[in-house]
Protein backbone atom coordinates (compact mmCIF):
# COMPACT_ATOMS: atom_id res chain seq x y z
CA UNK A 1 -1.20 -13.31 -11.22
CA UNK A 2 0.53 -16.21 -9.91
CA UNK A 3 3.64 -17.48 -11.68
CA UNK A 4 5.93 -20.80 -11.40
CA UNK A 5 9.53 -19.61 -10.54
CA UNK A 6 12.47 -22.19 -9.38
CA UNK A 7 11.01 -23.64 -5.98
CA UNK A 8 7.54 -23.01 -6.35
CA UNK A 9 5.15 -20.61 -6.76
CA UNK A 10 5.31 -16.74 -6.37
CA UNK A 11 2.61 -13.59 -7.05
CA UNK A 12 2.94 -11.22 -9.89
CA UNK A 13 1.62 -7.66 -9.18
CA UNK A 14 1.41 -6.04 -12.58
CA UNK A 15 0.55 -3.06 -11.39
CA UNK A 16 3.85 -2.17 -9.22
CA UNK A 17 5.36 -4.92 -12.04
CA UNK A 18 7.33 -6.78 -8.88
CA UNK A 19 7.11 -9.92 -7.14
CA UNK A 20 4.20 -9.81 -3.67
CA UNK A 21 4.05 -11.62 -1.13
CA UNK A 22 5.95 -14.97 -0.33
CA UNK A 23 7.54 -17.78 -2.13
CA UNK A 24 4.98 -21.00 -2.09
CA UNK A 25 7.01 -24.18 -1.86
CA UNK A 26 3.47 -26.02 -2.91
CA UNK A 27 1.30 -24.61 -5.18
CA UNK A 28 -2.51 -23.41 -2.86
CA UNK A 29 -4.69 -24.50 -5.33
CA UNK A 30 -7.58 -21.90 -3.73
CA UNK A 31 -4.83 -19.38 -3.81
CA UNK A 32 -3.81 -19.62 -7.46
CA UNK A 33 -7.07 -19.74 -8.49
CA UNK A 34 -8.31 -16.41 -7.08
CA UNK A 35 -5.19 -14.69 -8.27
CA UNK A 36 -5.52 -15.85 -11.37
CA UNK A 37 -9.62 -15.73 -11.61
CA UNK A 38 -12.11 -13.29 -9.81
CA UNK A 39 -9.08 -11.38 -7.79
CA UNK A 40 -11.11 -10.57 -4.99
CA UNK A 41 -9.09 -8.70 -2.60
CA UNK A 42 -10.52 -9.43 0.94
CA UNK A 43 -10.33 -13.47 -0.33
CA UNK A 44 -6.83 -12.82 -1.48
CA UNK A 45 -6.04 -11.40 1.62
CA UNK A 46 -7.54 -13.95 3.71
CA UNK A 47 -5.90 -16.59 1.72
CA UNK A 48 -2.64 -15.30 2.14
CA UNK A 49 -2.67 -15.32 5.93
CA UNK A 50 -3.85 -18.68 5.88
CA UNK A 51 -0.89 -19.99 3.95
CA UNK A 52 1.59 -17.81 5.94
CA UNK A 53 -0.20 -19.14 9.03
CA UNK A 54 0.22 -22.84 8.14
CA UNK A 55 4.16 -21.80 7.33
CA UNK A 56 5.20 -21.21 10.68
């Protein structure tokens, strides 16, 4: 689940009930709306290095 903190955007993992992953300055539209839809993991995956990727 993806969640609006102070400065962006950051994942939810309810299962280990801590923040995952990175902080998201702007919100990945295609990102959000796995998390927060289907939750496939191989997209979600994918997704993620593609944002990280575009970070650096």
């Amino acid at each position: 689940m993806a969640r609006g903190v102070e400065g962006g955007y950051r994942i939810w993992d309810n299962r280990a009930r801590r923040w995952w992953g990175d902080l998201y300055e702007l919100c990945p539209d295609e990102l959000l709306n796995e998390l927060n839809g289907a939750r496939d993991y191989t997209k979600i995956t994918a997704l993620l290095r593609k944002y990280r990727a575009q970070k650096r």
